[in-house]
Protein backbone atom coordinates (compact mmCIF):
# COMPACT_ATOMS: atom_id res chain seq x y z
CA UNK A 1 -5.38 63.09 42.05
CA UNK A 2 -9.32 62.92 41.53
CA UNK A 3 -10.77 63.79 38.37
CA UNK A 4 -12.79 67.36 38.45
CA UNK A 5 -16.75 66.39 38.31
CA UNK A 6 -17.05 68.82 35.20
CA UNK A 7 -14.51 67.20 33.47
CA UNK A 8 -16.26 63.76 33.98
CA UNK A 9 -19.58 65.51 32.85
CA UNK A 10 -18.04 66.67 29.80
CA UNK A 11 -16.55 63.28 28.89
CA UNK A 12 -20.01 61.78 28.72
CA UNK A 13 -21.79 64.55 27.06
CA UNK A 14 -19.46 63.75 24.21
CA UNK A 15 -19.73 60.00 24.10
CA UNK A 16 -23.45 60.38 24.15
CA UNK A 17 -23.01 62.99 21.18
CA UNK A 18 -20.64 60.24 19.39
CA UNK A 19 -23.33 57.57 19.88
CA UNK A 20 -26.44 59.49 18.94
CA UNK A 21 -24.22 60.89 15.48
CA UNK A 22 -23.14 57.58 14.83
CA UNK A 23 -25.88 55.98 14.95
CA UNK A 24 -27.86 59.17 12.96
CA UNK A 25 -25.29 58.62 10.46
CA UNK A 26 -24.44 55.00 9.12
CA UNK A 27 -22.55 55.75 6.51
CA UNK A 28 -20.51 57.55 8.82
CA UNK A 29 -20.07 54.51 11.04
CA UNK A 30 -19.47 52.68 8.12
CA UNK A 31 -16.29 54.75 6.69
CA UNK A 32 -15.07 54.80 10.15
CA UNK A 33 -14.78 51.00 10.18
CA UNK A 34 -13.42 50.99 7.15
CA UNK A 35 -10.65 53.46 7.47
């Protein structure tokens, strides 16, 4: 069973949105690590 294309698309809109927040927000980063 292959994985739709849009699906795939999605998936790395949202790490790139994870990344780019992350690294906008250290302190964010930061609490994450430490939870």
């Amino acid at each position: 069973e292959s994985i739709p294309v849009y699906s795939m698309q999605f998936l790395l809109y949202w790490l790139r949105w994870c990344y780019h927040s992350i690294r906008k927000n250290r302190w964010l980063s930061v609490r994450l690590v430490s939870l």
